[in-house]
C-alpha atoms as a PDB file:
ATOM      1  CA  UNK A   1      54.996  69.066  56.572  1.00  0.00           C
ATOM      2  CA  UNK A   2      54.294  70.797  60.195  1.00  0.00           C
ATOM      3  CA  UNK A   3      56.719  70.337  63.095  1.00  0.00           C
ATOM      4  CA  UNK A   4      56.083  67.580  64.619  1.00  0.00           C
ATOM      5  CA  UNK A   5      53.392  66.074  62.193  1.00  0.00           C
ATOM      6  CA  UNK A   6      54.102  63.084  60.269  1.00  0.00           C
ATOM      7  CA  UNK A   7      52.450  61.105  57.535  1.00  0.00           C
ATOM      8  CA  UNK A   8      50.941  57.553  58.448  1.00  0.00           C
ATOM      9  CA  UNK A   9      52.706  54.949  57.006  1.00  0.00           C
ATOM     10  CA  UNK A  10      51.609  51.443  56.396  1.00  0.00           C
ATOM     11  CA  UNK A  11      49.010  50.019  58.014  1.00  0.00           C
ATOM     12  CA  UNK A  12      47.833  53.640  59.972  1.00  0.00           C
ATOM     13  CA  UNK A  13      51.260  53.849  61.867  1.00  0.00           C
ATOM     14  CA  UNK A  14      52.900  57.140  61.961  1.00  0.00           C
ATOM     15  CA  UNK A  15      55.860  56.832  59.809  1.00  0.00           C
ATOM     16  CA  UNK A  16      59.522  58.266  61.739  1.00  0.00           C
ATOM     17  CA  UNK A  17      60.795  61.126  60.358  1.00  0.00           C
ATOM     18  CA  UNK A  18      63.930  60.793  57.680  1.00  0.00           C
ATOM     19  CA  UNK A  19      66.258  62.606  59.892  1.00  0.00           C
ATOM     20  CA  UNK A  20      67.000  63.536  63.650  1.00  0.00           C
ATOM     21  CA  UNK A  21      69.017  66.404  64.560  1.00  0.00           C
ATOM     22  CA  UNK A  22      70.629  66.956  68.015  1.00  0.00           C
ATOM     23  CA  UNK A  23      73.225  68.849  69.775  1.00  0.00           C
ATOM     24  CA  UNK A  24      74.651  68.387  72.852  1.00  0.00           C
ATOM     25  CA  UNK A  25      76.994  70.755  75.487  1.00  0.00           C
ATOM     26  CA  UNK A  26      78.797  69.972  78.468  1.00  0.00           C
ATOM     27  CA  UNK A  27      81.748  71.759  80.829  1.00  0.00           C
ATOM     28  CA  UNK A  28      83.462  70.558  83.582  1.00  0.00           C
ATOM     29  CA  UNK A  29      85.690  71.884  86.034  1.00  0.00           C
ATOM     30  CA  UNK A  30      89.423  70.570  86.454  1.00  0.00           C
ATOM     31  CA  UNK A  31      90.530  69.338  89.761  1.00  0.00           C
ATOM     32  CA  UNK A  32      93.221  67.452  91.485  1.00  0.00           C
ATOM     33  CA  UNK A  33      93.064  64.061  92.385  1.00  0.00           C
ATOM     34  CA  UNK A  34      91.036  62.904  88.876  1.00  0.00           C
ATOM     35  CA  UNK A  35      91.308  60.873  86.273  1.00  0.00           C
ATOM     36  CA  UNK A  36      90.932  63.142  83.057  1.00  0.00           C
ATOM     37  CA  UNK A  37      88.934  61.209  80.653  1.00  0.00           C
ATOM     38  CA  UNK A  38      87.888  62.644  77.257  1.00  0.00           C
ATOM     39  CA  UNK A  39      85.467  60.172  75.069  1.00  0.00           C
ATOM     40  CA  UNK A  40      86.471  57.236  76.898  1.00  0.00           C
ATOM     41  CA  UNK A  41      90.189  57.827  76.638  1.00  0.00           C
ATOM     42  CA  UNK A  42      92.005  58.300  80.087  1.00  0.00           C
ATOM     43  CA  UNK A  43      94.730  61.217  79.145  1.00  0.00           C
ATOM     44  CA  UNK A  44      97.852  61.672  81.511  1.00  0.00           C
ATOM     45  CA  UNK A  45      97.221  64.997  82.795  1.00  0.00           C
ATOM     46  CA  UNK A  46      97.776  67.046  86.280  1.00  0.00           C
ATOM     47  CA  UNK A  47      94.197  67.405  87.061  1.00  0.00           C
ATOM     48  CA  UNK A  48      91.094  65.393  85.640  1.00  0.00           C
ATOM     49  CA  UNK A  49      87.247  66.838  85.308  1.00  0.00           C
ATOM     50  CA  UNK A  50      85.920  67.111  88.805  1.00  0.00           C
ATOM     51  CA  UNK A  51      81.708  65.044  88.327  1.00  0.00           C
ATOM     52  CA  UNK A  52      79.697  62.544  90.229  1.00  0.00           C
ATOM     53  CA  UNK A  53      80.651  60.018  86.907  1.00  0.00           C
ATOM     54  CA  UNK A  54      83.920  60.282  85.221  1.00  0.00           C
ATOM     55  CA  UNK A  55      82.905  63.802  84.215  1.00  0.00           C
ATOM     56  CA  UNK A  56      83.994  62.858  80.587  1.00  0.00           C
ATOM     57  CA  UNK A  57      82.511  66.314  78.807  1.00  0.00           C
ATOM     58  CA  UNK A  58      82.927  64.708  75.519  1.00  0.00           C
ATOM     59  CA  UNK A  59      80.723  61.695  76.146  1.00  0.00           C
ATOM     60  CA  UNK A  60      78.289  63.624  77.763  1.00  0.00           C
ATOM     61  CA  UNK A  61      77.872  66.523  74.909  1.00  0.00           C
ATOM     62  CA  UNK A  62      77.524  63.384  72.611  1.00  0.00           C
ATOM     63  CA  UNK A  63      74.580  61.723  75.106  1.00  0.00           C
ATOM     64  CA  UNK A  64      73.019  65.120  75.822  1.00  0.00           C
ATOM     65  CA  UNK A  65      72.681  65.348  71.114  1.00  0.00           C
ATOM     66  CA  UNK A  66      71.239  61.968  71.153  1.00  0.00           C
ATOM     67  CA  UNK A  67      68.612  62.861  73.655  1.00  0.00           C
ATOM     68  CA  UNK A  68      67.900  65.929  71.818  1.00  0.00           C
ATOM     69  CA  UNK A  69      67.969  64.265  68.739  1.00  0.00           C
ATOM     70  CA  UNK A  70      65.352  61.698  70.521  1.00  0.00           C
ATOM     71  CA  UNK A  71      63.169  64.653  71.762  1.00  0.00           C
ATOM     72  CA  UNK A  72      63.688  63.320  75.295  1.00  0.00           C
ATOM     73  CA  UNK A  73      65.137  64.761  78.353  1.00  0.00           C
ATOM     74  CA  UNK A  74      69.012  65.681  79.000  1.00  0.00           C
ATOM     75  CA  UNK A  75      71.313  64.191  80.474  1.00  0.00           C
ATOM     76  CA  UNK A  76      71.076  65.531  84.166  1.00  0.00           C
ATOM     77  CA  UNK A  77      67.240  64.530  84.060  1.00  0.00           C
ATOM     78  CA  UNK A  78      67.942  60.724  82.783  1.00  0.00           C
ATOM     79  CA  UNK A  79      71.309  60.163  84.674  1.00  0.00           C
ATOM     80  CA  UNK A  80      70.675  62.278  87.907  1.00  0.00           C
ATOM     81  CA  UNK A  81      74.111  63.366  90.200  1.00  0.00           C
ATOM     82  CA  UNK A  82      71.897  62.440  92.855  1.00  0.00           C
ATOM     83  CA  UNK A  83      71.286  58.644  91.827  1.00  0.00           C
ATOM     84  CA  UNK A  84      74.702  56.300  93.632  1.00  0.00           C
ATOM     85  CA  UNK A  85      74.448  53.947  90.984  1.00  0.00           C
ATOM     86  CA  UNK A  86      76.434  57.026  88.131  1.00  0.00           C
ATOM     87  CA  UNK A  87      79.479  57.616  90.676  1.00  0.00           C
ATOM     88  CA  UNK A  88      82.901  56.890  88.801  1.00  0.00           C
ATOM     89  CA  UNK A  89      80.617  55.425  86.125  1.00  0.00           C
ATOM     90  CA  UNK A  90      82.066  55.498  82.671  1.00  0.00           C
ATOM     91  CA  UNK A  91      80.468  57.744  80.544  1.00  0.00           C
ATOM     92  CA  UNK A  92      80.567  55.845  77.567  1.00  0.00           C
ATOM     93  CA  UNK A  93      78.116  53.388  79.323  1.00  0.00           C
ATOM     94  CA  UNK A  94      75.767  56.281  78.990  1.00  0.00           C
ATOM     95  CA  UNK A  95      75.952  57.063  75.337  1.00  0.00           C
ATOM     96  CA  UNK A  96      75.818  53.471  74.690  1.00  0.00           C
ATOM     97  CA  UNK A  97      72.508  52.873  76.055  1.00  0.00           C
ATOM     98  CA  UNK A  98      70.603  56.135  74.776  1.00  0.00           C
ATOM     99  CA  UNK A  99      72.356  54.879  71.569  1.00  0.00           C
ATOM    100  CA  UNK A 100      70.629  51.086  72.087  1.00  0.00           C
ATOM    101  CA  UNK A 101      67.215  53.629  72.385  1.00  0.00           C
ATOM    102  CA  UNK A 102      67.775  55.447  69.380  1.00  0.00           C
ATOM    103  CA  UNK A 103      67.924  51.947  67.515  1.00  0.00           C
ATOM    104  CA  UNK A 104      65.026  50.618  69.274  1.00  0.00           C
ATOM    105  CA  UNK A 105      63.002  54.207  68.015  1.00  0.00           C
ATOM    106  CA  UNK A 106      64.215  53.075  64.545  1.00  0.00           C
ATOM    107  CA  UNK A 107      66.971  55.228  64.345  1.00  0.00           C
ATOM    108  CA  UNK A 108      71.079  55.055  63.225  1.00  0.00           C
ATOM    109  CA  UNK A 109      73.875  57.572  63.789  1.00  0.00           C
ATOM    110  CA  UNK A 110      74.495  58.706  60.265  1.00  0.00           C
ATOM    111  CA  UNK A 111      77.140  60.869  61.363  1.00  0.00           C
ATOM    112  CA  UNK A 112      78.667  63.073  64.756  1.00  0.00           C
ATOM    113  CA  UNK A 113      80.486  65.723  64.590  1.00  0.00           C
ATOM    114  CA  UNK A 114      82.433  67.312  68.230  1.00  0.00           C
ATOM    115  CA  UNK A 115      84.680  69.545  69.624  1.00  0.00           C
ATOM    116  CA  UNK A 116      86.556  69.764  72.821  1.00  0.00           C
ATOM    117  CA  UNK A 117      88.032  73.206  73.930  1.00  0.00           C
ATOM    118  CA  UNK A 118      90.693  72.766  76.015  1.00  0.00           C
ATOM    119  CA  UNK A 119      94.230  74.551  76.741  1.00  0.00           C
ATOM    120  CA  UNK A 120      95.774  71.719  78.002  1.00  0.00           C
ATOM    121  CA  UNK A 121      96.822  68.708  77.204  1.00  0.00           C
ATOM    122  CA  UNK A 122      97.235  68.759  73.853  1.00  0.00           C
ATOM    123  CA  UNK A 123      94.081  66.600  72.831  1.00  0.00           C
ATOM    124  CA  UNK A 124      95.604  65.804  69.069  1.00  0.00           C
ATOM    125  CA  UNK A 125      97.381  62.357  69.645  1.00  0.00           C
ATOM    126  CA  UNK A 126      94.657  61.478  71.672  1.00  0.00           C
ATOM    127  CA  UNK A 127      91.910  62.228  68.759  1.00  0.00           C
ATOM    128  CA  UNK A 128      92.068  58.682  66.864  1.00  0.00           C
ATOM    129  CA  UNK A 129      91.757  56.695  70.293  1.00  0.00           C
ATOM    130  CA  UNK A 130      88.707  58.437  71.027  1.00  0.00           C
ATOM    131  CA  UNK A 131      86.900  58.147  67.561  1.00  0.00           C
ATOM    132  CA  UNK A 132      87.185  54.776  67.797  1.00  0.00           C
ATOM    133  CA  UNK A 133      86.499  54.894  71.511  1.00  0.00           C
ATOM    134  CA  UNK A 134      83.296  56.900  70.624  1.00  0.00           C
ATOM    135  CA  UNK A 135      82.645  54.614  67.936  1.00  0.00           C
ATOM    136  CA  UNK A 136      82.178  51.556  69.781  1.00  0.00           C
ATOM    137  CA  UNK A 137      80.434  52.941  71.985  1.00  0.00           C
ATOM    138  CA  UNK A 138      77.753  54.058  69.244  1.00  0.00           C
ATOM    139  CA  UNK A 139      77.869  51.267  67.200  1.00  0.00           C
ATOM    140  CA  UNK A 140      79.118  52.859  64.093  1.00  0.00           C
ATOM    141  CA  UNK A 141      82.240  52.964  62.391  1.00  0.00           C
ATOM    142  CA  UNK A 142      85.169  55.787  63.304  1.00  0.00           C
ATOM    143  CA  UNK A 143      84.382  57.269  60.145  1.00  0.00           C
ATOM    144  CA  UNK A 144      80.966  58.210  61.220  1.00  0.00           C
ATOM    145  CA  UNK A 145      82.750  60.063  63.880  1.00  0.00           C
ATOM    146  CA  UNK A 146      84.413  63.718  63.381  1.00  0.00           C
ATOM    147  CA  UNK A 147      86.787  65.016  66.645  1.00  0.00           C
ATOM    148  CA  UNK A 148      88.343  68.034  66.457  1.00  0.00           C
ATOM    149  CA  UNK A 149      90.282  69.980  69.541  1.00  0.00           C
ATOM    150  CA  UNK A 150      90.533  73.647  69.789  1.00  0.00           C
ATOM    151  CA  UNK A 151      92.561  75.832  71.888  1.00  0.00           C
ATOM    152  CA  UNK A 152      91.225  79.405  73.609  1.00  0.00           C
ATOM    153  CA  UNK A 153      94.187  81.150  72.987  1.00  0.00           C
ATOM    154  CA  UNK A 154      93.654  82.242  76.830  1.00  0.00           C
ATOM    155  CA  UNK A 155      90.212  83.855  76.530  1.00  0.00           C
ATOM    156  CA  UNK A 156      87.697  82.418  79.408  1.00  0.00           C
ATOM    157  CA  UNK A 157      87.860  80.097  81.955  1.00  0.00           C
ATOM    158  CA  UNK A 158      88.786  77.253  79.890  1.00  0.00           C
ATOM    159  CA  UNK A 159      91.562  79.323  77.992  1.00  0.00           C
ATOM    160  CA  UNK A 160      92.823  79.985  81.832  1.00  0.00           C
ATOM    161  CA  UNK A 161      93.053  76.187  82.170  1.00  0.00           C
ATOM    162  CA  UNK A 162      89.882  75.968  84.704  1.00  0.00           C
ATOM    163  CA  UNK A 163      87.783  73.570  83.226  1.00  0.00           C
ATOM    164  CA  UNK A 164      87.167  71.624  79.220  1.00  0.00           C
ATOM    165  CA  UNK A 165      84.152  72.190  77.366  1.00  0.00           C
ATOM    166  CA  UNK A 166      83.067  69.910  74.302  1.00  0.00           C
ATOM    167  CA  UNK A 167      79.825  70.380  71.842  1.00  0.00           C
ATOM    168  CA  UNK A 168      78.677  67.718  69.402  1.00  0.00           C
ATOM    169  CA  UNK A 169      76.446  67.108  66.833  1.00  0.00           C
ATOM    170  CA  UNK A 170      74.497  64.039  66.233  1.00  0.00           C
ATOM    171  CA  UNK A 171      72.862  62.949  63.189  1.00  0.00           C
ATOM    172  CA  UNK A 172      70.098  60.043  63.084  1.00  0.00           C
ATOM    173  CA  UNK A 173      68.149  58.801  60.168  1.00  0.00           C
ATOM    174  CA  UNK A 174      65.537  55.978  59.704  1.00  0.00           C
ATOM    175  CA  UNK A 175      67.718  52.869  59.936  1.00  0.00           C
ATOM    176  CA  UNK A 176      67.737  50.093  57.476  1.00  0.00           C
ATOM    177  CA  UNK A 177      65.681  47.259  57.742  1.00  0.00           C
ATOM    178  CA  UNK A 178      67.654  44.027  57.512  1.00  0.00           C
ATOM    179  CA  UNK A 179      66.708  42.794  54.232  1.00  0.00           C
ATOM    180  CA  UNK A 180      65.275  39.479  53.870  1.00  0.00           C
ATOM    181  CA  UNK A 181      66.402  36.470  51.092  1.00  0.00           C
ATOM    182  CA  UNK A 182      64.216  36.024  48.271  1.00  0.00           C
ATOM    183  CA  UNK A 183      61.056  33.840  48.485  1.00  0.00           C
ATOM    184  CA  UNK A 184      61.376  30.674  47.253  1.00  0.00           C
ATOM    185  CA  UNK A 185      59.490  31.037  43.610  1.00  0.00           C
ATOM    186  CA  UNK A 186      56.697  28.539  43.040  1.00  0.00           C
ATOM    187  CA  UNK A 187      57.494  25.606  41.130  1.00  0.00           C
ATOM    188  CA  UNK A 188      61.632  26.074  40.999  1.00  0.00           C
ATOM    189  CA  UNK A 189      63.487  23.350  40.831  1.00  0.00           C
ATOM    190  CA  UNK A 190      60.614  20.726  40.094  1.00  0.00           C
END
């Protein structure tokens, strides 16, 4: 079937497509005086990711694929810099409710998949914490949710140390309607 084109379902509604696929990219800066928070996990560090929220790049690359996934607009068009009420704001509060519009489109997280480049801190025994962290926030279990940290040996601005940059992946697919008990069958029980 075309892009975009999709078969009506019962009753002359448009039925939702199987699957959703979106992906999601965010950097930040590090500067002094932050909190470094990577999805939803504060990390003891020298220097935190300088943002008008808590700048966590993780939750945002995860927000950005679920908009993407959704079709709709990115991050920095839904949650503008500009709008007071996002300052300090936790980013998982963000991911949460595009997630809560992804469900009301008909939609579950089958699975994400991310990656956060960064020299330092060592992100590994930080890694569970934020699956679950994540997970919450998505309303999935932590193993729906893949994490994996990666080092730039040095190469780029983020290898220097300047800044942490994560990507993710986000799988949707029609959720499940609850099902419903059996009818009561004519005549039982008499």
């Amino acid at each position: 079937m075309a892009e975009g084109r999709r078969s009506p379902g019962r009753g002359g509604r448009r039925a939702l497509p199987a699957f959703r696929i979106g992906c999601g990219t965010d950097v930040h800066p590090l500067a002094p005086g932050r909190r470094l928070v990577l999805g939803g996990v504060e990390i003891a560090h020298d220097r935190g990711l300088a943002g008008h929220s808590d700048a966590d790049v993780l939750a945002h690359a995860v927000c950005d694929a679920l908009l993407g996934a959704l079709g709709l607009p990115d991050m920095g068009t839904r949650f503008p810099d500009t709008d007071e009420r996002h300052r300090g704001r936790s980013s998982l509060l963000f991911v949460k409710e595009v997630m809560a519009e992804a469900r009301a489109a008909g939609y579950a997280l089958v699975n994400l998949d991310a990656v956060v480049l960064a020299e330092a801190p060592r992100l590994g025994p930080h890694l569970e914490a934020m699956r679950r962290a994540l997970a919450g926030a998505l309303g999935c279990t932590p193993s729906c949710v893949g994490i994996k940290a990666k080092r730039c040996e040095g190469i780029g601005s983020v290898g220097r140390r300047e800044g942490i940059l994560a990507q993710a992946i986000v799988l949707l697919g029609r959720a499940r309607r609850p099902s419903r008990p059996p009818a009561p069958r004519r005549g039982a029980g008499r």
